[in-house]
N, C-alpha and C. Protein backbone atom coordinates (compact mmCIF):
# COMPACT_ATOMS: atom_id res chain seq x y z
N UNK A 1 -127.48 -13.42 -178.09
CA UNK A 1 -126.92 -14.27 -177.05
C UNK A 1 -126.37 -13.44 -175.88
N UNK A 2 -127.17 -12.56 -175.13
CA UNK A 2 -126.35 -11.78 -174.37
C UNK A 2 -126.52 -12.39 -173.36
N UNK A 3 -127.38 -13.92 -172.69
CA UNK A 3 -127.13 -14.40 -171.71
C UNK A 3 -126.31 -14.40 -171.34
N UNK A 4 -125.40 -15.40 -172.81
CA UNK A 4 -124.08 -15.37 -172.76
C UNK A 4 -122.58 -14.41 -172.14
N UNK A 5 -123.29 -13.35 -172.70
CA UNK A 5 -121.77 -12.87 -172.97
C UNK A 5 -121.35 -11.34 -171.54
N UNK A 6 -122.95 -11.24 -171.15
CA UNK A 6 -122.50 -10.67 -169.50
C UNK A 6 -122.32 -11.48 -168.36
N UNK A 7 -123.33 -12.69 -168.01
CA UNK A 7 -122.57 -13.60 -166.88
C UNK A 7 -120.57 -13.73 -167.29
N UNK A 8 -120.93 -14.23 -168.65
CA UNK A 8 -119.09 -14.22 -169.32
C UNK A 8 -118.15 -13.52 -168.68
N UNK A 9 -118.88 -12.00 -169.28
CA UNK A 9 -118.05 -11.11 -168.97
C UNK A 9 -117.49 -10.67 -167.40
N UNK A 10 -118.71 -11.10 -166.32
CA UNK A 10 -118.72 -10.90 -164.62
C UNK A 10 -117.92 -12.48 -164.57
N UNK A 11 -118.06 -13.36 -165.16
CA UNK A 11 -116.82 -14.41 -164.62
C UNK A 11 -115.57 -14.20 -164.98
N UNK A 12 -115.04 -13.41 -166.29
CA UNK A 12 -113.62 -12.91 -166.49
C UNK A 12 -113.46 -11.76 -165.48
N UNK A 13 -114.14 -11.35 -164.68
CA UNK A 13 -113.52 -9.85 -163.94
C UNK A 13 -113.55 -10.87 -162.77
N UNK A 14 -114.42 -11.82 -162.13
CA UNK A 14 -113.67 -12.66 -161.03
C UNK A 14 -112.83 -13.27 -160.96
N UNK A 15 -112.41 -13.85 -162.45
CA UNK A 15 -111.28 -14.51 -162.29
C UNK A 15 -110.07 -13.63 -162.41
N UNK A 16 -109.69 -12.11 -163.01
CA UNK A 16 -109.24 -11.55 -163.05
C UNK A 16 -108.64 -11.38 -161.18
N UNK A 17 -109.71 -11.03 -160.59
CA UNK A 17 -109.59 -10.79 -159.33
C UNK A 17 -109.00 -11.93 -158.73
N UNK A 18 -109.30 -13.40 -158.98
CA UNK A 18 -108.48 -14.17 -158.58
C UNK A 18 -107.30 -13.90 -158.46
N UNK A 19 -106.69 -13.35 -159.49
CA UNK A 19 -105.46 -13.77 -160.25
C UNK A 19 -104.97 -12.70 -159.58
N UNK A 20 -105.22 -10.57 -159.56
CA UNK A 20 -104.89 -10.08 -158.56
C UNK A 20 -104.51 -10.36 -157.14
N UNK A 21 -105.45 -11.35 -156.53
CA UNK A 21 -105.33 -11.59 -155.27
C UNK A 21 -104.35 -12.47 -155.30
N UNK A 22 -104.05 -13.32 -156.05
CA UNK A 22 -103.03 -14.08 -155.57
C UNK A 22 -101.79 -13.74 -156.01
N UNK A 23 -101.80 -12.19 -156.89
CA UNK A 23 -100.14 -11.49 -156.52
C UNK A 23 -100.37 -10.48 -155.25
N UNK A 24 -100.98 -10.56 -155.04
CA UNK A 24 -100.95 -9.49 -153.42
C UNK A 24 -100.85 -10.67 -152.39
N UNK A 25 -101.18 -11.95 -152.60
CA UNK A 25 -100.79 -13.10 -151.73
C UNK A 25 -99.24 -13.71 -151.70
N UNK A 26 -98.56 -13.45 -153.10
CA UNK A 26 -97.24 -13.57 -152.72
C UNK A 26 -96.46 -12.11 -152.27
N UNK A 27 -97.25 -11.22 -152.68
CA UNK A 27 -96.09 -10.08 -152.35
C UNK A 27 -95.93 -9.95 -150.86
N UNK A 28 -97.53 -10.25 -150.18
CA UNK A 28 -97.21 -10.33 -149.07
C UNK A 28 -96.64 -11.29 -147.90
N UNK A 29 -96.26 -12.39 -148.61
CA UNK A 29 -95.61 -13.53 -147.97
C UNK A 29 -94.11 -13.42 -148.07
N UNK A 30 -93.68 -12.91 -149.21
CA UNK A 30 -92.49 -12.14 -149.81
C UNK A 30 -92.20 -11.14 -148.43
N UNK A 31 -92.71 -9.87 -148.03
CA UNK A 31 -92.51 -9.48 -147.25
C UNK A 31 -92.41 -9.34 -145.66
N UNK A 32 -93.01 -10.99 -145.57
CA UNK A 32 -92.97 -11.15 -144.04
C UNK A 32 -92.56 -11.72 -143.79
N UNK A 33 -90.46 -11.66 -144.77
CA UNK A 33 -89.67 -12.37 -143.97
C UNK A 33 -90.15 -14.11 -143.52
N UNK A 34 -90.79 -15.28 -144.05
CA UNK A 34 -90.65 -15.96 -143.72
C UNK A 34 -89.57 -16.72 -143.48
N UNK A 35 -89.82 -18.34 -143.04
CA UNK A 35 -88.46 -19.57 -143.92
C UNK A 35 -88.99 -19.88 -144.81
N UNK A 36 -88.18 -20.58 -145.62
CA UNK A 36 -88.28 -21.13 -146.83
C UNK A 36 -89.33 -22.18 -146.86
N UNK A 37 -89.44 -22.88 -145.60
CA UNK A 37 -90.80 -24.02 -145.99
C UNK A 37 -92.45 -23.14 -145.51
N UNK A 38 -92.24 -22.82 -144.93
CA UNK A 38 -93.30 -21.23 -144.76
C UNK A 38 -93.54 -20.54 -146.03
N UNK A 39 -92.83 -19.71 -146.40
CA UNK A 39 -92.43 -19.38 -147.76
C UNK A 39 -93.22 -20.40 -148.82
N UNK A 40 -92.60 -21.79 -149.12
CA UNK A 40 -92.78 -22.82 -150.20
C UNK A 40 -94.38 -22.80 -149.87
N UNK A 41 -94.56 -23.43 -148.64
CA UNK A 41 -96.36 -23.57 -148.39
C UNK A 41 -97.28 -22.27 -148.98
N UNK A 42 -96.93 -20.76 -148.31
CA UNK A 42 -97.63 -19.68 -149.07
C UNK A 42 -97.52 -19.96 -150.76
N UNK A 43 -96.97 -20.08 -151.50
CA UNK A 43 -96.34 -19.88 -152.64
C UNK A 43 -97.22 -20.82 -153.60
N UNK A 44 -96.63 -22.01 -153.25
CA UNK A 44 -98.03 -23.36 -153.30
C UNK A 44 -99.62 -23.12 -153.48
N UNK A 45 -100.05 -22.74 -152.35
CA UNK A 45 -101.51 -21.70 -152.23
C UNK A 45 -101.46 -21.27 -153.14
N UNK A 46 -100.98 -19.95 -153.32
CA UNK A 46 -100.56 -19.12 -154.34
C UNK A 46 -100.83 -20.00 -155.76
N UNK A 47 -100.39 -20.60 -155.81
CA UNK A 47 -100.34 -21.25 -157.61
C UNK A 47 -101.22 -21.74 -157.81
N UNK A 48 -102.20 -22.54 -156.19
CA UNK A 48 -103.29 -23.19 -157.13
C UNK A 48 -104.50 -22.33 -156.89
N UNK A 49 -104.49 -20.95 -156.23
CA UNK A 49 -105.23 -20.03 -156.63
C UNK A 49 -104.99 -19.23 -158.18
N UNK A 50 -104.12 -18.83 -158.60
CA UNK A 50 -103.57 -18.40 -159.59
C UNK A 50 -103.80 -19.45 -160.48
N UNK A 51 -103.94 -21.10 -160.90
CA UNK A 51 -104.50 -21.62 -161.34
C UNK A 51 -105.55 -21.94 -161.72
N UNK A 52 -106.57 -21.73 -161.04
CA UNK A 52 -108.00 -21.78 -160.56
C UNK A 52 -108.87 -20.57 -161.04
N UNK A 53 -108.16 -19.59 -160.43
CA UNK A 53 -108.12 -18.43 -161.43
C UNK A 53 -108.26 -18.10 -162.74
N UNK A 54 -106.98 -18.36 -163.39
CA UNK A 54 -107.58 -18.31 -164.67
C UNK A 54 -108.08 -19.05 -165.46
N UNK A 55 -108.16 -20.44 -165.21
CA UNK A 55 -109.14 -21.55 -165.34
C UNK A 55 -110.93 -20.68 -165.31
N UNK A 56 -111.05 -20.21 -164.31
CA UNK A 56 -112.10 -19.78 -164.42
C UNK A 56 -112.36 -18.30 -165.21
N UNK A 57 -111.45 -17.57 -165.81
CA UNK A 57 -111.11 -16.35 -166.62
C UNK A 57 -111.36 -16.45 -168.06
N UNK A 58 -110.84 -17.93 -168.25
CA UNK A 58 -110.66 -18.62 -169.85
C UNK A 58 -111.96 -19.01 -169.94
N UNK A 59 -112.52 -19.68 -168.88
CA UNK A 59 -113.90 -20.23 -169.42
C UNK A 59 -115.20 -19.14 -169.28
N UNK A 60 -114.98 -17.98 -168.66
CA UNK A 60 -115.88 -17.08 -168.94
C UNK A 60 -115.09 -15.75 -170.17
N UNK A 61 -114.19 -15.93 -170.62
CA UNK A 61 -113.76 -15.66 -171.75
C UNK A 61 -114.59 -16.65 -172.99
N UNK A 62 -114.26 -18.25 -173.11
CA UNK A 62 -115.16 -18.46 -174.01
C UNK A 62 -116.34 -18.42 -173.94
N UNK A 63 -117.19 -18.04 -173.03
CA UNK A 63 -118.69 -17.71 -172.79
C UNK A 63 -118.75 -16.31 -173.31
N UNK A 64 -118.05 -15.20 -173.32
CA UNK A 64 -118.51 -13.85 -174.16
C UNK A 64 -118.30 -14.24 -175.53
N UNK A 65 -116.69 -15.27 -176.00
CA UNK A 65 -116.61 -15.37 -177.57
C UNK A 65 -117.46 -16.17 -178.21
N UNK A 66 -117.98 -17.15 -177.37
CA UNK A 66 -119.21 -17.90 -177.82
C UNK A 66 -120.70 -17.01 -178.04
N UNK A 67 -120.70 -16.70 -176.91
CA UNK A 67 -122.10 -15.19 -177.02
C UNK A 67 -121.94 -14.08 -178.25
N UNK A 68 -120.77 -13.53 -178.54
CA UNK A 68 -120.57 -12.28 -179.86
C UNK A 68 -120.77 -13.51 -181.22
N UNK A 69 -120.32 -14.54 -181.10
CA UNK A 69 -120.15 -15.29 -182.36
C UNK A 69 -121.77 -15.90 -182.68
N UNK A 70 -122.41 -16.38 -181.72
CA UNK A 70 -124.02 -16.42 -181.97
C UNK A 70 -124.84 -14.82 -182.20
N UNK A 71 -124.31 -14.14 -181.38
CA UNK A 71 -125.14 -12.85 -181.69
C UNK A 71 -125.86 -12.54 -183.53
């Protein structure tokens, strides 16, 4: 089943990257001094990238454990 388990594996390193990018998306909203509703709006973004993210991390996670377990 190795269809499986390398697309898998290239969708857990994007969603990984999701999930990077959206702590370099608050650190840098963090640092540019916003207001607080500026601030709240970045932050927001932030979560439903970081959501989305690993939503898509988990499901190419069970695509490699599904792929090793047919192997």
């Amino acid at each position: 089943m190795d269809y499986l388990i390398w697309p898998g594996a290239i969708i857990v390193l994007a969603g990984l990257a999701g999930i990077i990018w959206s702590v370099l998306t608050v650190g840098r909203a963090r640092r540019a001094k916003l207001s607080d509703a500026e601030l709240r709006v970045k932050l927001q973004q932030a979560v439903l990238l970081n959501i989305g993210a690993l939503l898509v991390s988990a499901l190419g996670l069970m695509m490699v454990v599904v792929g090793v377990i047919l192997r």
